[in-house]
Protein backbone atom coordinates (compact mmCIF):
# COMPACT_ATOMS: atom_id res chain seq x y z
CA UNK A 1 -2.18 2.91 5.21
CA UNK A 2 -3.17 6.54 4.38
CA UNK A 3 -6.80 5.75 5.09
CA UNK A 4 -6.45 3.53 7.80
CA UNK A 5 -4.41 7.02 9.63
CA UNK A 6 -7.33 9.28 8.13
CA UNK A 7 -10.22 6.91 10.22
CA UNK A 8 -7.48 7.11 13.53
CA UNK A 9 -7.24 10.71 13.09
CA UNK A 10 -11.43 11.01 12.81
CA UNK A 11 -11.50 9.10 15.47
CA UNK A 12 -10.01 10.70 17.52
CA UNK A 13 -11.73 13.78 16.49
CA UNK A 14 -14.56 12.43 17.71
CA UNK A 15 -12.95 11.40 20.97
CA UNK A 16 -12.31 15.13 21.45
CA UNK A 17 -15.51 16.40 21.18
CA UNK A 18 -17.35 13.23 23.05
CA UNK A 19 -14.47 14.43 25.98
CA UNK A 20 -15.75 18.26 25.75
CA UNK A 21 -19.60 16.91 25.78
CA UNK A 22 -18.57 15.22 29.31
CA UNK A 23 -16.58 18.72 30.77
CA UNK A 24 -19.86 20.76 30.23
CA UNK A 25 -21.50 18.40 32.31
CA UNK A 26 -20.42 17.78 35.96
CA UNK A 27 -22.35 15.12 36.73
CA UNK A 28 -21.05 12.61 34.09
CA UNK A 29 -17.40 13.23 35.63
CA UNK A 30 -18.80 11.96 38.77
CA UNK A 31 -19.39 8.68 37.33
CA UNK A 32 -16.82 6.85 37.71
CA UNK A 33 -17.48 3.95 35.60
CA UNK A 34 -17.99 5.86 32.61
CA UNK A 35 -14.66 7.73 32.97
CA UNK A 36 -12.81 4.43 33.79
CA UNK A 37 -14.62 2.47 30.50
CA UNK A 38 -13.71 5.56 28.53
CA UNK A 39 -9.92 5.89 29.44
CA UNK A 40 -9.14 2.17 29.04
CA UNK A 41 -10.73 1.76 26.05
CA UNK A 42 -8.80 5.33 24.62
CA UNK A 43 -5.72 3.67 26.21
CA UNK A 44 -6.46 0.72 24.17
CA UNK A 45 -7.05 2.34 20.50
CA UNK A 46 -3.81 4.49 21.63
CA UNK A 47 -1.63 0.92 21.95
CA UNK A 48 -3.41 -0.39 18.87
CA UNK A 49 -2.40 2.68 16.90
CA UNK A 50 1.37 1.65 18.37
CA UNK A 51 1.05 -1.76 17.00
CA UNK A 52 -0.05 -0.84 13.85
CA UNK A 53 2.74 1.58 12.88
CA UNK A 54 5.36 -1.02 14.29
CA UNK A 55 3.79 -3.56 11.99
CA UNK A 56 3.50 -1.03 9.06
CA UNK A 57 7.45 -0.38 9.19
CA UNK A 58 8.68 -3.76 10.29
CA UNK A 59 6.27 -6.35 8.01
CA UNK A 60 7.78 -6.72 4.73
CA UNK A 61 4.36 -7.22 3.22
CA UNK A 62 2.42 -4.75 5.09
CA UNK A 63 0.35 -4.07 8.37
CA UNK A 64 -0.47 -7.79 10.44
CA UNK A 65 -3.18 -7.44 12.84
CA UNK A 66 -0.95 -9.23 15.61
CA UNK A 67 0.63 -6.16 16.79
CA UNK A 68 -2.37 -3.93 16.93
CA UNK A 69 -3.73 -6.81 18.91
CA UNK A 70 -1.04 -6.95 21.26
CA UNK A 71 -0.72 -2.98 21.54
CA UNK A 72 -4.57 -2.57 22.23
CA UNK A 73 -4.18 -5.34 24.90
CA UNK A 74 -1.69 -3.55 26.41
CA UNK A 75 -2.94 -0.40 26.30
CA UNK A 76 -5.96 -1.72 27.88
CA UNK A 77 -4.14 -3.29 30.91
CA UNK A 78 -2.13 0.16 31.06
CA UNK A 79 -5.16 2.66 31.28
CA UNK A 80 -6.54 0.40 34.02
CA UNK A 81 -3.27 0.42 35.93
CA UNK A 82 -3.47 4.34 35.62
CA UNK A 83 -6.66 4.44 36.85
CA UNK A 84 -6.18 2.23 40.01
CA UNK A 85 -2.94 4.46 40.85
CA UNK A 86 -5.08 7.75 40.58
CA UNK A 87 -7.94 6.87 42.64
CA UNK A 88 -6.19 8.18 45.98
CA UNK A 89 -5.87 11.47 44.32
CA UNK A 90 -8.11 14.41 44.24
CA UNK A 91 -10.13 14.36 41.02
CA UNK A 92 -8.86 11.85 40.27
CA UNK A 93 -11.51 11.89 37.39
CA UNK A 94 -11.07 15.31 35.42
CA UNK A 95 -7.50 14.61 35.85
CA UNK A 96 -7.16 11.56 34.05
CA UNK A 97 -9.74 12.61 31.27
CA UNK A 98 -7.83 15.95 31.16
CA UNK A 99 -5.13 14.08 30.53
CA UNK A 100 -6.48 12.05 27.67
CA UNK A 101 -8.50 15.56 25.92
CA UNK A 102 -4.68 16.81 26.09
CA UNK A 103 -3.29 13.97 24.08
CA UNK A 104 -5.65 14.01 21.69
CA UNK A 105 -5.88 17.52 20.89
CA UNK A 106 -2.13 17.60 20.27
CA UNK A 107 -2.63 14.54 18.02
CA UNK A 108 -5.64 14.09 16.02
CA UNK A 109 -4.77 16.73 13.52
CA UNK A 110 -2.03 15.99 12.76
CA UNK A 111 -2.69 12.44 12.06
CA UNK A 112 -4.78 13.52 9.25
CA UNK A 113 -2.46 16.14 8.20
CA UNK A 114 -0.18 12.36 7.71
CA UNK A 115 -2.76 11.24 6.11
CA UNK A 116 -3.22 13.57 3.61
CA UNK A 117 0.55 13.90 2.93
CA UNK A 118 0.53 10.20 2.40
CA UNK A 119 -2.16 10.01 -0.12
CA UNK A 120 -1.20 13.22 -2.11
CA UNK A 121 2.03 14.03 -1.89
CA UNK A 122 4.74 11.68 -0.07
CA UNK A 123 4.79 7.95 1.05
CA UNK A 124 7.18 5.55 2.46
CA UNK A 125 7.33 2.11 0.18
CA UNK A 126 9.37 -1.17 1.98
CA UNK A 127 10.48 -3.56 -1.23
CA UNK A 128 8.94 -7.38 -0.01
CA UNK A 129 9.83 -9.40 -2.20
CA UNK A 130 12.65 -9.74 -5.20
CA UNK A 131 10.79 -8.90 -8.40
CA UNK A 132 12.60 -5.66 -9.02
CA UNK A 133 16.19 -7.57 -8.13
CA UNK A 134 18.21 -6.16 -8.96
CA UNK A 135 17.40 -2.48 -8.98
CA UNK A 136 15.75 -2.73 -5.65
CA UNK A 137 16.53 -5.30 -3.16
CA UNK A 138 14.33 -6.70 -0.38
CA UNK A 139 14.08 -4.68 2.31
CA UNK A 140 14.89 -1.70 0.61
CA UNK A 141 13.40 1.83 1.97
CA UNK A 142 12.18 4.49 -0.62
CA UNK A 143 10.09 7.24 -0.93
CA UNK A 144 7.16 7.73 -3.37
CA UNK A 145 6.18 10.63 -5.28
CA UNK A 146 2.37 10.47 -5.20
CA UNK A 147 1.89 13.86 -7.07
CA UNK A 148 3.65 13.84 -10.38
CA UNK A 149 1.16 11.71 -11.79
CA UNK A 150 -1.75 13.90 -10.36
CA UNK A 151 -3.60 13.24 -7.03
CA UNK A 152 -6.25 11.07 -7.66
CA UNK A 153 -10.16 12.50 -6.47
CA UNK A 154 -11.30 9.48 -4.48
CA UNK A 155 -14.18 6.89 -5.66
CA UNK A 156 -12.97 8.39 -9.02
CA UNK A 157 -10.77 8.22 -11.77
CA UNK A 158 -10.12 11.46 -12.52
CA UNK A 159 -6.65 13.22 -11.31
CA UNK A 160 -6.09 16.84 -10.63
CA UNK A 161 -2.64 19.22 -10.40
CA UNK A 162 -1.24 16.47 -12.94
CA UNK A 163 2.71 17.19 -13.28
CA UNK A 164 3.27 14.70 -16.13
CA UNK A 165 1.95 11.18 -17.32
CA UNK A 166 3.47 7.80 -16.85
CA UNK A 167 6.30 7.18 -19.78
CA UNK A 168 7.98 4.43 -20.77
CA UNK A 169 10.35 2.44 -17.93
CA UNK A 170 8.72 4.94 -15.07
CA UNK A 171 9.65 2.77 -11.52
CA UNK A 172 5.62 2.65 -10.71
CA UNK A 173 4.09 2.04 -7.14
CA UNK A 174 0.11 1.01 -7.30
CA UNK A 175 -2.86 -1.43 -5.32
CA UNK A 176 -2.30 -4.84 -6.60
CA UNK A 177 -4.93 -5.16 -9.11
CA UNK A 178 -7.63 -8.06 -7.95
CA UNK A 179 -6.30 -10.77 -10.19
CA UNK A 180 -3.25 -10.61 -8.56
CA UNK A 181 -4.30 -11.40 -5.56
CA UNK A 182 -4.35 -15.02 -5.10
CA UNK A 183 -4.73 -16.18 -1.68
CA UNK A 184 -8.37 -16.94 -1.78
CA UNK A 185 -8.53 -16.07 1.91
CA UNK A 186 -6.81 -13.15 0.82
CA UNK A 187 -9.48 -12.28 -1.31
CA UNK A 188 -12.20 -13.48 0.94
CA UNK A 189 -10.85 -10.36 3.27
CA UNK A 190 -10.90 -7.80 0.60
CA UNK A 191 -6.70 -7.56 1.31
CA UNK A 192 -5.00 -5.01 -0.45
CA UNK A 193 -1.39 -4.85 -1.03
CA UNK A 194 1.19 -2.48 -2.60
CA UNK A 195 3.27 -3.54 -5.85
CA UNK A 196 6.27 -1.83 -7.28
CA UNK A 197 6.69 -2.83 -10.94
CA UNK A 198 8.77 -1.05 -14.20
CA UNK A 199 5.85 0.71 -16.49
CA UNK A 200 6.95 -1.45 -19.98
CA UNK A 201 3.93 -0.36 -22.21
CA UNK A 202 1.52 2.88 -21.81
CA UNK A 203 -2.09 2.44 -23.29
CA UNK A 204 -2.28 1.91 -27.05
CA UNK A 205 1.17 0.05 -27.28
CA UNK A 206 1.76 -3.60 -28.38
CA UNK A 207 3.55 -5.56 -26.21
CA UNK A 208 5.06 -8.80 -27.26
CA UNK A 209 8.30 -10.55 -25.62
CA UNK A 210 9.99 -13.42 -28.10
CA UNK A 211 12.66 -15.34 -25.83
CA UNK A 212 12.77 -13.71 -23.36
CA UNK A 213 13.34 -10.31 -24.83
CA UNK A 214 10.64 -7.31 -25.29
CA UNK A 215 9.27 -5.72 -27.98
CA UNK A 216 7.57 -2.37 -28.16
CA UNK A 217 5.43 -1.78 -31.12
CA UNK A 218 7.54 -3.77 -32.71
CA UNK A 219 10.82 -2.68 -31.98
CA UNK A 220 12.95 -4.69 -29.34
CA UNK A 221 13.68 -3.02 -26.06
CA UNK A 222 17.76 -2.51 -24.68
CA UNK A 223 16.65 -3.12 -21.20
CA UNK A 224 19.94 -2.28 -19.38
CA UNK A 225 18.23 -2.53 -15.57
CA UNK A 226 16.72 -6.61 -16.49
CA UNK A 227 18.46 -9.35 -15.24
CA UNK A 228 17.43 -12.92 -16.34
CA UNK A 229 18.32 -15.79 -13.23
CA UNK A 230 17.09 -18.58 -15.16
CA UNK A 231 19.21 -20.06 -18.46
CA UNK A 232 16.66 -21.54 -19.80
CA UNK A 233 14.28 -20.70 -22.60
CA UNK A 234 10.37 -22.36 -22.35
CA UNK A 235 8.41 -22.07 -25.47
CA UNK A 236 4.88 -20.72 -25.30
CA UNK A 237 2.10 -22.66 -24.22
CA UNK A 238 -0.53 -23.56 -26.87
CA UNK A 239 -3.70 -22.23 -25.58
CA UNK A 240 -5.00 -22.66 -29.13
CA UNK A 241 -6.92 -19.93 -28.56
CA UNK A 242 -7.27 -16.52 -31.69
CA UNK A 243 -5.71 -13.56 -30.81
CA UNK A 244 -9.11 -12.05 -30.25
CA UNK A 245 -9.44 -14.36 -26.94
CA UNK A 246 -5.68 -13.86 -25.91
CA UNK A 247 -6.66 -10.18 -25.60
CA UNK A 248 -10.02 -10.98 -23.65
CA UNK A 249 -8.59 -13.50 -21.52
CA UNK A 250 -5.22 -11.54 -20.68
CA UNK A 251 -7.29 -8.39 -20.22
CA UNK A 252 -9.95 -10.17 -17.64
CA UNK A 253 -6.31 -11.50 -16.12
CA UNK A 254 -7.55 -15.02 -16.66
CA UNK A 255 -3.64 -16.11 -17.20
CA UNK A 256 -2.89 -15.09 -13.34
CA UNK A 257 -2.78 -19.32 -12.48
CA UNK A 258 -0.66 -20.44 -15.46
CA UNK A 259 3.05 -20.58 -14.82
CA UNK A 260 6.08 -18.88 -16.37
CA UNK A 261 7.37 -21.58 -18.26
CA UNK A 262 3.70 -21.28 -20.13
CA UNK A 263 3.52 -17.22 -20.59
CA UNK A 264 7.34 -15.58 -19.08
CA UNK A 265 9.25 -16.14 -21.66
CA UNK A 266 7.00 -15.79 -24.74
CA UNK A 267 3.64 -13.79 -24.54
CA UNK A 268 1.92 -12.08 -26.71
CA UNK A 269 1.23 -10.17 -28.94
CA UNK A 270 -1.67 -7.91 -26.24
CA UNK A 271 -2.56 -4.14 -26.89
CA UNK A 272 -2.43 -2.01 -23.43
CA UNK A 273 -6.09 -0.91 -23.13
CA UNK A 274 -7.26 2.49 -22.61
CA UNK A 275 -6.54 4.31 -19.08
CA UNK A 276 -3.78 1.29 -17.86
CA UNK A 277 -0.40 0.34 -18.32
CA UNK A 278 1.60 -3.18 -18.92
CA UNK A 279 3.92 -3.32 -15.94
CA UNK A 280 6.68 -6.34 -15.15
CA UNK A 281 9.68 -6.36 -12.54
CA UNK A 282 13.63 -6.27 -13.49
CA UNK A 283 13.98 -9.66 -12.34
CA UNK A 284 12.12 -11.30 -15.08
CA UNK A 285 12.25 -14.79 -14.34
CA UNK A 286 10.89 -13.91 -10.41
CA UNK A 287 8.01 -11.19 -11.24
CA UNK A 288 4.44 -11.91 -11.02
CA UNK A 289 2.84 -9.30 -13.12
CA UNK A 290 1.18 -7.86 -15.99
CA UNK A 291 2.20 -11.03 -18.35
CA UNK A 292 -0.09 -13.02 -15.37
CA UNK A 293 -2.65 -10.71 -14.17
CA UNK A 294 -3.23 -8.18 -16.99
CA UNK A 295 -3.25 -4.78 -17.33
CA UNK A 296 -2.65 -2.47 -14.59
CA UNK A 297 -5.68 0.58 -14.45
CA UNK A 298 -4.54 4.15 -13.83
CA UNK A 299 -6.83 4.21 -10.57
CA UNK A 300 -4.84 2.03 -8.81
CA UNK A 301 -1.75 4.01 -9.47
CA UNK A 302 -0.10 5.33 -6.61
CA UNK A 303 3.17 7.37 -7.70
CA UNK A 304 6.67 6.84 -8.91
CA UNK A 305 9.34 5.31 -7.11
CA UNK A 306 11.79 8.30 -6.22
CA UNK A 307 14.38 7.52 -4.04
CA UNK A 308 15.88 4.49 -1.78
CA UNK A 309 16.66 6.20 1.61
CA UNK A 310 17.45 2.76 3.54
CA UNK A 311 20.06 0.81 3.74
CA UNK A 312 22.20 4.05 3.76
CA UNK A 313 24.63 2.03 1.63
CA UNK A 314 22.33 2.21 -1.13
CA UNK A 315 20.76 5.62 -0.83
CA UNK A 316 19.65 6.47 -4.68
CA UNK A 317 17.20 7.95 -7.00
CA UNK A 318 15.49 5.92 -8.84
CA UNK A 319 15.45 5.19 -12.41
């Protein structure tokens, strides 16, 4: 969402200076076609923008394009309504392009001043689905901190103004690597969605889980936060398969279409490669996650879970 808001607030950066290009010169305020294409179609981008924040807070998995649809439709019909009520004014022209310049001068900067809070610092996280149950509950509000794990230089994988690393049981929020995405029209759209997992093993450590429970470099996990909503037991699956290729295929998240009774409840043993982390939800039996689609790289990572601020029932930090 933080780039999406970063394009907006170019946007309309550019929108400002295309509107101070067309006050220097008189004559292009006379036409009034161009001033009328130019307001509707701001008017539109402005009901879009609407949509798309309604959607971003409202969607439990994220931003649909209905909304913006519907908000840029109506935003179109509304600058064109505007327009027809102004034309028996006076300049009626520089009045309503005035307008607009005014609007997005107050705006555009800080849009990107949201964006840039969003990506470095702070972010707003809605829970969609019941993997974390039941530390965090669908629909749950809660804020991100996006700069204790450093703020990540974009198109790279370095971090700077690092606070401290991930440990052990960190609440983590990151992009949903690519194997995890399994919609193929999903994928066919380059989608990109949010997950919010526990951080079980940092790189270098050997995870293995024996019925159900985890083990640590070898020594089992008390996992107060885990809750287990199915009884039963499965065995694992016999992939016959040496440990080598478990590795490779679990690493290359080629178990991401085999089901829990296979892998849940038995997996392993896999060592956490270099620069990622083995994440799984609280709600064992109901998470799709690391056990499926691999390891989870530090690039993706977003920040750490801080605080549940909605329902103000269950206002808590974290842990």
């Amino acid at each position: 969402m933080e780039t999406t808001l970063f394009w907006i607030g170019c946007g309309l950066g550019v929108y400002a200076y295309v509107l101070r290009q067309i006050f220097k010169r008189p004559a292009l305020i006379r036409q009034e076609a161009l001033v009328v294409a130019l307001h509707v179609v701001f008017m539109a981008a402005v009901g879009a923008l609407i949509g798309f924040v309604f959607s971003a807070s409202t969607d439990l998995h994220g931003p649909t394009p209905q909304w913006p649809v519907a908000g840029a439709a109506v935003g179109f019909l509304w600058g064109g309504v505007q327009w027809f009520w102004s034309r028996s004014k006076s300049q009626a022209t520089t009045g309503i392009l005035a307008g607009d310049l005014e609007w997005v001068e107050t705006s555009f900067s800080a849009i990107l001043l949201a964006s840039v809070i969003m990506y470095a610092v702070l972010q707003a996280f809605k829970i969609p689905s019941g993997s974390m149950e039941d530390t965090l509950l669908i629909g749950d509000h809660l804020f991100v901190n996006k700069f204790i794990y450093g703020i990540r230089i974009p198109l790279t994988d370095h971090r700077v103004l690092k606070w401290r690393d991930v440990r052990h049981d960190d609440v983590v929020v990151f992009e949903a690597p690519s194997y995890a995405i399994l919609s193929r029209e999903e994928r066919e759209h380059n989608v990109r969605k949010d997950f919010i997992k526990r951080a079980i093993g940092l790189p270098g450590d050997i995870i293995q889980i024996k019925d159900k429970r985890l083990f640590v470099n070898g020594q089992m996990q008390q996992e107060p936060w885990v809750v287990y909503k199915d009884p039963s037991v499965y065995q694992a699956a016999h992939l016959r398969i040496s440990s080598e290729d478990y590795q490779r295929l679990w690493e290359s998240g080629k178990f991401n279409e085999l089901r829990r009774e296979q892998i849940g409840d038995n997996f392993g043993p896999i060592k956490v490669p270099a620069n990622s982390y083995f994440c799984m939800g609280d709600n064992r039996d109901g998470s799709f996650d690391s056990r499926f689609w691999g390891p989870m790289p530090n690039h993706l990572l977003k920040g750490k879970a801080w605080v549940v601020y909605w329902p103000l029932g269950r206002i808590k930090v974290i842990k």
